[in-house]
Structure formats: structure tokens, C-alpha cells
Protein backbone atom coordinates (compact mmCIF):
# COMPACT_ATOMS: atom_id res chain seq x y z
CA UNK A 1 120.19 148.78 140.29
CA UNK A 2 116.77 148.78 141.00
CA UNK A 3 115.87 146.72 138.24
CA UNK A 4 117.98 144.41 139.07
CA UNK A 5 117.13 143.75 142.55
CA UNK A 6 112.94 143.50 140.95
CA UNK A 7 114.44 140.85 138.67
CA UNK A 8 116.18 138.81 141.48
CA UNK A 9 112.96 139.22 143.49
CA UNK A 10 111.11 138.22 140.78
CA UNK A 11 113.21 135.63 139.99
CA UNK A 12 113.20 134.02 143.80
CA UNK A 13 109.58 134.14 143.70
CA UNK A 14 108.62 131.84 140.77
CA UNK A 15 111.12 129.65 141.75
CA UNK A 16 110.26 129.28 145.28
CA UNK A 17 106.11 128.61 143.55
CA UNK A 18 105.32 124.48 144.09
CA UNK A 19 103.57 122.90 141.44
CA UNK A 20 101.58 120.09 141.18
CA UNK A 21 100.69 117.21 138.29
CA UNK A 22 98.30 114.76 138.41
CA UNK A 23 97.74 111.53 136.72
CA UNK A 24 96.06 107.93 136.58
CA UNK A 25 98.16 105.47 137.12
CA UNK A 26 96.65 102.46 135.74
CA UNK A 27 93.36 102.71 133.90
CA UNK A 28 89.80 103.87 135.95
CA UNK A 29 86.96 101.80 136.56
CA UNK A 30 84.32 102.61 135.46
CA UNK A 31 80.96 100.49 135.76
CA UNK A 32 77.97 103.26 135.54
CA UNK A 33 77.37 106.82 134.99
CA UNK A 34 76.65 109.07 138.38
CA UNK A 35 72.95 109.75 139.10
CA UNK A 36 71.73 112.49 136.69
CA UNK A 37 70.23 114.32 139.27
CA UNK A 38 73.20 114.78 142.16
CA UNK A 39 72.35 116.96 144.46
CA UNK A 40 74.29 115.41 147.80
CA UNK A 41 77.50 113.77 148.07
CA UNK A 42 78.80 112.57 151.68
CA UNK A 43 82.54 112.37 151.77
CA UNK A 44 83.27 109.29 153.93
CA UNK A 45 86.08 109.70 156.06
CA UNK A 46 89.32 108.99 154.42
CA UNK A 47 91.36 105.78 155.35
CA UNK A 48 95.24 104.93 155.73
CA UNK A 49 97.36 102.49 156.59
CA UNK A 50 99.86 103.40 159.38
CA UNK A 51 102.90 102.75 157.08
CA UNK A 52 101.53 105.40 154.35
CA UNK A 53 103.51 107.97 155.62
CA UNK A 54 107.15 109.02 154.53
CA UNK A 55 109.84 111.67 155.06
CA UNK A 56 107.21 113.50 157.06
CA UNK A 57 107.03 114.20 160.65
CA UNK A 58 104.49 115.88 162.29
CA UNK A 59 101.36 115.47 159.84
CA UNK A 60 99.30 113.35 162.05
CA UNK A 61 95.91 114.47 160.82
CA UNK A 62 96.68 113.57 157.14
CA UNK A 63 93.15 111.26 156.69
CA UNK A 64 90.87 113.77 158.27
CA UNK A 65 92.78 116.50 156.02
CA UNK A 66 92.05 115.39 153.34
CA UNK A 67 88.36 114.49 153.57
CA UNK A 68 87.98 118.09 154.87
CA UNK A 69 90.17 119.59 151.28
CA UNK A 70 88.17 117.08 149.34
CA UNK A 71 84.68 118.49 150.74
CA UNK A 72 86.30 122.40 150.03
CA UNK A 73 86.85 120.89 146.42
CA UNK A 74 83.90 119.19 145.98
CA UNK A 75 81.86 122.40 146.83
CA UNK A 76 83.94 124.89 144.99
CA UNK A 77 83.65 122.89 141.96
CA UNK A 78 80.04 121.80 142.22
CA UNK A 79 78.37 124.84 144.41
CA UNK A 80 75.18 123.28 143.42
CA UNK A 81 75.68 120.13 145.55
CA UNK A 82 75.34 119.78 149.27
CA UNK A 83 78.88 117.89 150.35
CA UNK A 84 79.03 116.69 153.74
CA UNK A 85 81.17 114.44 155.92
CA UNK A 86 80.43 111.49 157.18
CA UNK A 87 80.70 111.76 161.23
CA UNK A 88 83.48 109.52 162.69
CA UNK A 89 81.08 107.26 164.38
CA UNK A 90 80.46 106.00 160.93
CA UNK A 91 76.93 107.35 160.58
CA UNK A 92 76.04 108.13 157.31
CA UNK A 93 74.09 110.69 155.95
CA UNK A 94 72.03 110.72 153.39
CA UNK A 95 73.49 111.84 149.66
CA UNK A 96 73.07 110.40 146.30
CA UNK A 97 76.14 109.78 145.89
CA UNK A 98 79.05 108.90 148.51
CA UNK A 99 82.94 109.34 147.79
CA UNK A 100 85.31 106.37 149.82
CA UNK A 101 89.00 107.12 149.52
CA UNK A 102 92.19 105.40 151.08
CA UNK A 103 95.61 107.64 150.89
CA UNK A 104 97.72 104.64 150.07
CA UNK A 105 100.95 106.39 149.82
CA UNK A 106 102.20 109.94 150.96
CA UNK A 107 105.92 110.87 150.46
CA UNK A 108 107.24 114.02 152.26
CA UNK A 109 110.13 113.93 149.56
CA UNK A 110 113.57 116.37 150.59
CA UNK A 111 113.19 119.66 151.56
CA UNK A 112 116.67 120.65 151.10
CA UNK A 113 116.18 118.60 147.38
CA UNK A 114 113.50 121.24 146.51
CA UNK A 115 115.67 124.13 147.85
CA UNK A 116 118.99 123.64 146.28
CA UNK A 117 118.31 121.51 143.08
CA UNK A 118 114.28 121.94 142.34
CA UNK A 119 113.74 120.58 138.95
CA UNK A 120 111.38 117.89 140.40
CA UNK A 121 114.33 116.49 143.21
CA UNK A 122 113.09 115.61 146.23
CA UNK A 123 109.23 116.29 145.27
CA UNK A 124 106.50 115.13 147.58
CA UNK A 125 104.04 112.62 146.37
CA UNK A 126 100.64 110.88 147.37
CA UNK A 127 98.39 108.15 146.00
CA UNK A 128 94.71 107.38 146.70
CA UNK A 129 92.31 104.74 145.66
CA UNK A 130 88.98 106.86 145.15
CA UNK A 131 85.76 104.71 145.07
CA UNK A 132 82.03 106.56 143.82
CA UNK A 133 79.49 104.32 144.87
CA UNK A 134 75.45 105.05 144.79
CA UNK A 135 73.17 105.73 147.04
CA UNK A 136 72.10 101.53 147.73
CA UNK A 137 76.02 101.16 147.90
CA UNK A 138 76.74 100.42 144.50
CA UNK A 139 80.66 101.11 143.01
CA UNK A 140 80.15 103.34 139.84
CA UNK A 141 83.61 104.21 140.05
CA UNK A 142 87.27 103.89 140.74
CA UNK A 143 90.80 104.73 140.16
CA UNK A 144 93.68 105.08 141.78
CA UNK A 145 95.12 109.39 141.73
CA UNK A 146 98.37 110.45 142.59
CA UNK A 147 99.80 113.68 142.46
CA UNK A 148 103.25 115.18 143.28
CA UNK A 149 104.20 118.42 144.33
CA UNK A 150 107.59 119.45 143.03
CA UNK A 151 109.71 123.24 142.62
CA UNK A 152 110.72 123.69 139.39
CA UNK A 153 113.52 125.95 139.94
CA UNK A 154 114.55 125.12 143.62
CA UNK A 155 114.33 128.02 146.17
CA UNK A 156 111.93 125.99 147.94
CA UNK A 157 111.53 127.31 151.83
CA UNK A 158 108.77 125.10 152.28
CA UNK A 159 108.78 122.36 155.44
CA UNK A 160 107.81 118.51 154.09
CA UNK A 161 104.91 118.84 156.24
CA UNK A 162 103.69 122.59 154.31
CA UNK A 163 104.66 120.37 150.73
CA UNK A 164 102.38 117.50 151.92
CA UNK A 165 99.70 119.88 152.49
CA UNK A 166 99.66 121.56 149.34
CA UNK A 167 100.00 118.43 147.54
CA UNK A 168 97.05 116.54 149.46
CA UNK A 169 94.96 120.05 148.56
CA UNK A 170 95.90 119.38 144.93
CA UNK A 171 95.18 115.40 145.20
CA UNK A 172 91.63 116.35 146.92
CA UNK A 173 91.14 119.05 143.71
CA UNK A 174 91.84 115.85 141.55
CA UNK A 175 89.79 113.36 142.98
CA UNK A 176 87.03 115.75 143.19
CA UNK A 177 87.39 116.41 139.10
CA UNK A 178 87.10 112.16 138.68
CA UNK A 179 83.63 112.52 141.01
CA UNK A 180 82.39 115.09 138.94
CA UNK A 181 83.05 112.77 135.96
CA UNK A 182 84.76 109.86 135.52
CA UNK A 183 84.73 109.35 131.93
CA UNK A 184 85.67 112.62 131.31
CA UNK A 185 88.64 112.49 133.79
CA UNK A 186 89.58 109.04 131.94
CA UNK A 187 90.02 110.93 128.91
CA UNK A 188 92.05 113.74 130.33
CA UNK A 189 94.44 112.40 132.55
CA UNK A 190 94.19 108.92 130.40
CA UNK A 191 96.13 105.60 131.69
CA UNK A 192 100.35 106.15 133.00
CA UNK A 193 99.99 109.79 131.53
């Protein structure tokens, strides 16, 4: 018996586990390499348009969320680099590099989707257009990132607005991997894959 109630608890805990994919939906643009010497990136604050949101109440600081998880990513995967935000006056700091995103599309999805079927129903998804320019203001790159957030088995006790979250955390790990390199996140992800 008491295996059995471990393997149900086991069970109910990998399937209640979100996941997350990434990929490129059309093909980056790339027009230089980054700076061989980065050492500061400013994050400028992230833009939306009011209709963006979907099947998701509540998550009114969704722009300012994810500049903040994009900075956290930034740093954790480049510790060398100082990451900072650009202050919503619109003052700039310095960097030699700055990151411009727009969250084109977030979808909340169906919690009770992801609770009682999982297999990818009712997943939450988001899109952003991601542009690295220099530091005179130059594009070096772009692409456009989306990411969903789905439960694989169902189980899912999550709110849409805890989903979102997690899945703008894993879109801000993304877009962070395409500003560390662009090429290389070309290759990976490659075009519609």
C-alpha cells in the first residue's frame, strides 16, 4: 500500500510539472555580429499593444515582467556582463549593446484544458519581436520568439495568470540565448522548428 500511494504521488507530480518549447517562427535577422568585447547590455523596457493579452485576467504588469525576467536571464547566463534597465523615463544608460522587445502576443490558454486533458490542450503561449541593436543604435539583430507553456499529462493546478508567468520566464530565458548569439540560436531553434 505504501508503494502505491508513492507511485500515485509520484505520478501527480510529473504530471502537474509545465513545460515549455521554444522556437523561431520565421527566419532571424541577422545583419552583424555583437561587439566582441560586451561587457553592458541595457534592457529597454518591453512594449505591448493593449490587445496582446488573452484568456488572462489579472496580469497587468506583463511588459515590466518581462524586462525584469529578461535582465535575471541575461545575468545568469552571462555573469560577466553588467545588465541593466532602462528607467521608464526613457533615459538610457550606457551599454554596448541594448536589447528592444515588443510581447506581440500572450495567450493565457485553459486552465481547466491543462487540468483534465494536458497533452498540450489549453497551453499558454507568447510571442515577441526581439531587436539587438549597437551602441550608435544600429539593428544587429532580430527575430521574432515564441514559446508555449503546456502540461503534458494534465493535473495542472496552475491559475492562467501563474502559466503566463512561467511561460514569459521561459520566453525571457529564450530571448536572452538569441542575445548571447544569434547565429548560434539560428542554428538551434532554426526557421518554423
Amino acid at each position: 500500500m505504501q508503494k502505491l500511494t508513492g507511485l500515485i504521488i509520484s505520478l501527480m507530480l510529473f504530471s502537474a510539472a509545465c513545460i515549455s518549447v521554444a522556437k523561431l517562427p520565421e527566419r532571424a535577422k541577422i545583419q552583424g555580429p555583437l561587439p566582441e568585447s560586451v561587457q553592458s547590455v541595457v534592457v529597454r523596457l518591453t512594449t505591448m499593444n493593449p490587445d496582446a493579452i488573452k484568456n488572462v485576467d489579472g496580469l497587468t504588469d506583463a511588459p515590466s515582467y518581462f524586462s525584469r525576467s529578461l535582465k535575471t536571464a541575461l545575468e545568469a547566463k552571462q555573469p560577466g556582463w553588467q545588465v541593466r534597465l532602462a528607467d521608464e523615463q526613457g533615459a538610457m544608460p550606457d551599454g554596448d549593446i541594448s536589447v528592444a522587445t515588443e510581447l506581440i502576443n500572450i495567450d493565457g490558454g485553459s486552465s481547466g484544458l491543462r487540468f483534465w486533458i494536458g497533452f498540450s490542450a489549453g497551453a499558454a503561449e507568447s510571442l515577441v519581436n526581439v531587436t539587438i541593436l549597437d551602441k550608435a543604435g544600429k539593428e544587429l539583430a532580430s527575430a521574432k520568439i515564441s514559446a508555449r507553456t503546456m502540461c503534458p499529462v494534465g493535473a495542472c493546478a496552475e491559475s492562467n495568470v501563474d502559466t503566463v508567468r512561467r511561460n514569459l520566464n521561459s520566453l525571457a530565458s529564450e530571448v536572452a540565448e538569441f542575445t548571447l548569439n544569434p547565429g548560434e540560436y539560428e542554428k538551434k531553434k532554426g526557421s518554423g522548428s
